[in-house]
Protein backbone atom coordinates (compact mmCIF):
# COMPACT_ATOMS: atom_id res chain seq x y z
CA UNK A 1 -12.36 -10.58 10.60
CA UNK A 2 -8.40 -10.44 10.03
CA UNK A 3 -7.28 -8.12 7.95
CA UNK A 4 -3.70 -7.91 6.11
CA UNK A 5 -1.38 -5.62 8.27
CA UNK A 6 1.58 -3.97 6.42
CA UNK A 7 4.10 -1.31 7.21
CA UNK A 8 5.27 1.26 4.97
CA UNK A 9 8.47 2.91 5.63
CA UNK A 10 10.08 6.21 3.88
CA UNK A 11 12.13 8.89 5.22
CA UNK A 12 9.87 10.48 6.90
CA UNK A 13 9.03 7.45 9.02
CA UNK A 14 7.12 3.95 8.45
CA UNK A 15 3.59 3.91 9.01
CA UNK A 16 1.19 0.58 10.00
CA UNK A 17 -1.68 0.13 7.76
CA UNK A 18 -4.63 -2.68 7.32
CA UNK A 19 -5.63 -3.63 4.02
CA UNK A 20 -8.35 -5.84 2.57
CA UNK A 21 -8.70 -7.29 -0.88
CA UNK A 22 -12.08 -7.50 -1.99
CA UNK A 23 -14.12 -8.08 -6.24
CA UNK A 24 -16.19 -5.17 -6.89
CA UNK A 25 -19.41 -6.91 -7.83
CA UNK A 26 -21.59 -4.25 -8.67
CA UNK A 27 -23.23 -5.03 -12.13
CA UNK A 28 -21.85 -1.92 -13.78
CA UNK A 29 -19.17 -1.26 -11.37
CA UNK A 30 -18.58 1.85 -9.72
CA UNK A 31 -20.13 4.16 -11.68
CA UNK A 32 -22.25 7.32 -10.18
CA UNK A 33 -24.53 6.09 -7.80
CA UNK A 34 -22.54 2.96 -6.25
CA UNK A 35 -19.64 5.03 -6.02
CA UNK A 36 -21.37 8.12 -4.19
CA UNK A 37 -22.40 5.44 -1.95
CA UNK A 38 -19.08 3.99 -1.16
CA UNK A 39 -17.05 8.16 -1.10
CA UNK A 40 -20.28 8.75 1.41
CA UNK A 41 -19.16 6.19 3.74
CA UNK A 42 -15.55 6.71 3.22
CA UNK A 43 -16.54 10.18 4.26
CA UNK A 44 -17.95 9.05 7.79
CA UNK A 45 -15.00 7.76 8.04
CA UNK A 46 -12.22 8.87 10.61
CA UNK A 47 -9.21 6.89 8.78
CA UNK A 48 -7.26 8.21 5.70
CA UNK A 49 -8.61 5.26 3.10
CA UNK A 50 -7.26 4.52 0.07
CA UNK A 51 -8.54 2.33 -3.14
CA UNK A 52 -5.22 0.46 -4.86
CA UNK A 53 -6.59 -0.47 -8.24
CA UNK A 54 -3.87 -1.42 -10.57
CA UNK A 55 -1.32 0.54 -10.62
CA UNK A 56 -3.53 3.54 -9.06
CA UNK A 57 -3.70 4.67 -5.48
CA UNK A 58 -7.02 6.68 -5.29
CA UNK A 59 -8.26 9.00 -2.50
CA UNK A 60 -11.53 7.03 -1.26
CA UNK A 61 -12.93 10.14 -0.15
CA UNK A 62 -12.86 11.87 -3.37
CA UNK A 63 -16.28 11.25 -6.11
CA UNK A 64 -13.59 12.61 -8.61
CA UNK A 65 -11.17 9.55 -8.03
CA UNK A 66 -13.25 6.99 -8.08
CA UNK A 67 -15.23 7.85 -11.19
CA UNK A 68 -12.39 8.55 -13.32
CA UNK A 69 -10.66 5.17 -12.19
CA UNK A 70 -13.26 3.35 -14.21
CA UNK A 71 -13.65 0.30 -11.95
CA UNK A 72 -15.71 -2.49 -13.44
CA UNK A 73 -17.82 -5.40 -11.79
CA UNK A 74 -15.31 -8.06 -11.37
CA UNK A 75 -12.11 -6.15 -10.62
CA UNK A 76 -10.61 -6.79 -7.63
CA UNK A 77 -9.61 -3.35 -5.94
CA UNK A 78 -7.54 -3.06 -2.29
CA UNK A 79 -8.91 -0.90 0.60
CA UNK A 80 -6.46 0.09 2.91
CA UNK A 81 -7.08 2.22 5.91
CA UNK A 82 -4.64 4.23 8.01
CA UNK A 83 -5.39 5.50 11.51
CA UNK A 84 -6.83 5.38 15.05
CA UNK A 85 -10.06 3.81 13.71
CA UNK A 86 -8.68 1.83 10.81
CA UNK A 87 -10.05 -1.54 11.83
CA UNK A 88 -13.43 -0.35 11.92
CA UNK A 89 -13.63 1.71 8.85
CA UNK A 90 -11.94 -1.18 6.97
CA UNK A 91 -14.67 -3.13 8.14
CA UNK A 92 -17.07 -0.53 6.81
CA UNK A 93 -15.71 0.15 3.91
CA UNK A 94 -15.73 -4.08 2.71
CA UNK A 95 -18.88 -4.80 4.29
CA UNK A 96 -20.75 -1.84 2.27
CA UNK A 97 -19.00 -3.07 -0.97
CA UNK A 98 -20.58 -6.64 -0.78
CA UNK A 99 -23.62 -5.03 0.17
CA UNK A 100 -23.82 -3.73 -3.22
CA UNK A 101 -23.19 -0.03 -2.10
CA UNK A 102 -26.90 0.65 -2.54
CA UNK A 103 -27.49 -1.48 -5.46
């Protein structure tokens, strides 16, 4: 799979990232149990992974984020990964999504 590759630059250096865009399609979205599902794998994780959903950037690894975002089936939310395992977690990460996170 090819993911999008960006770089972000500030000050304090840039840093290379993969991203993937991907429709939640979870009937009721990510509400409790879909979305312990998806921080649980997030979790096992070795990349710093981030959910851009409008004009949020949410901490994937956090329950707290991702339940108070409010993400609803059909939205179309951006993982992107940062880190020595990026490509793999990214892969994770989409893969358990269209899954259905449980569901």
């Amino acid at each position: 799979m090819e993911f999008m590759k960006k770089i972000l630059c500030s000050k304090k250096g840039c840093v290379y990232m993969i991203s993937e865009k991907i429709i939640v399609e979870n009937k009721s979205g990510l509400h409790l149990r879909p979305a312990t599902v998806f921080v649980k794998y997030a979790n096992g994780c070795k990349s710093d992974i981030k959910v851009l959903y409008g004009d949020k950037i949410l901490e994937a690894k956090s329950i707290l984020n991702i339940m108070s975002a409010g993400i609803k089936c059909g939205t179309e939310i951006e993982i992107v990964c940062v880190g020595e395992t990026e490509e793999a977690d990214l892969l994770t990460m989409v893969n358990e999504i269209k899954n259905g996170l449980g569901e």
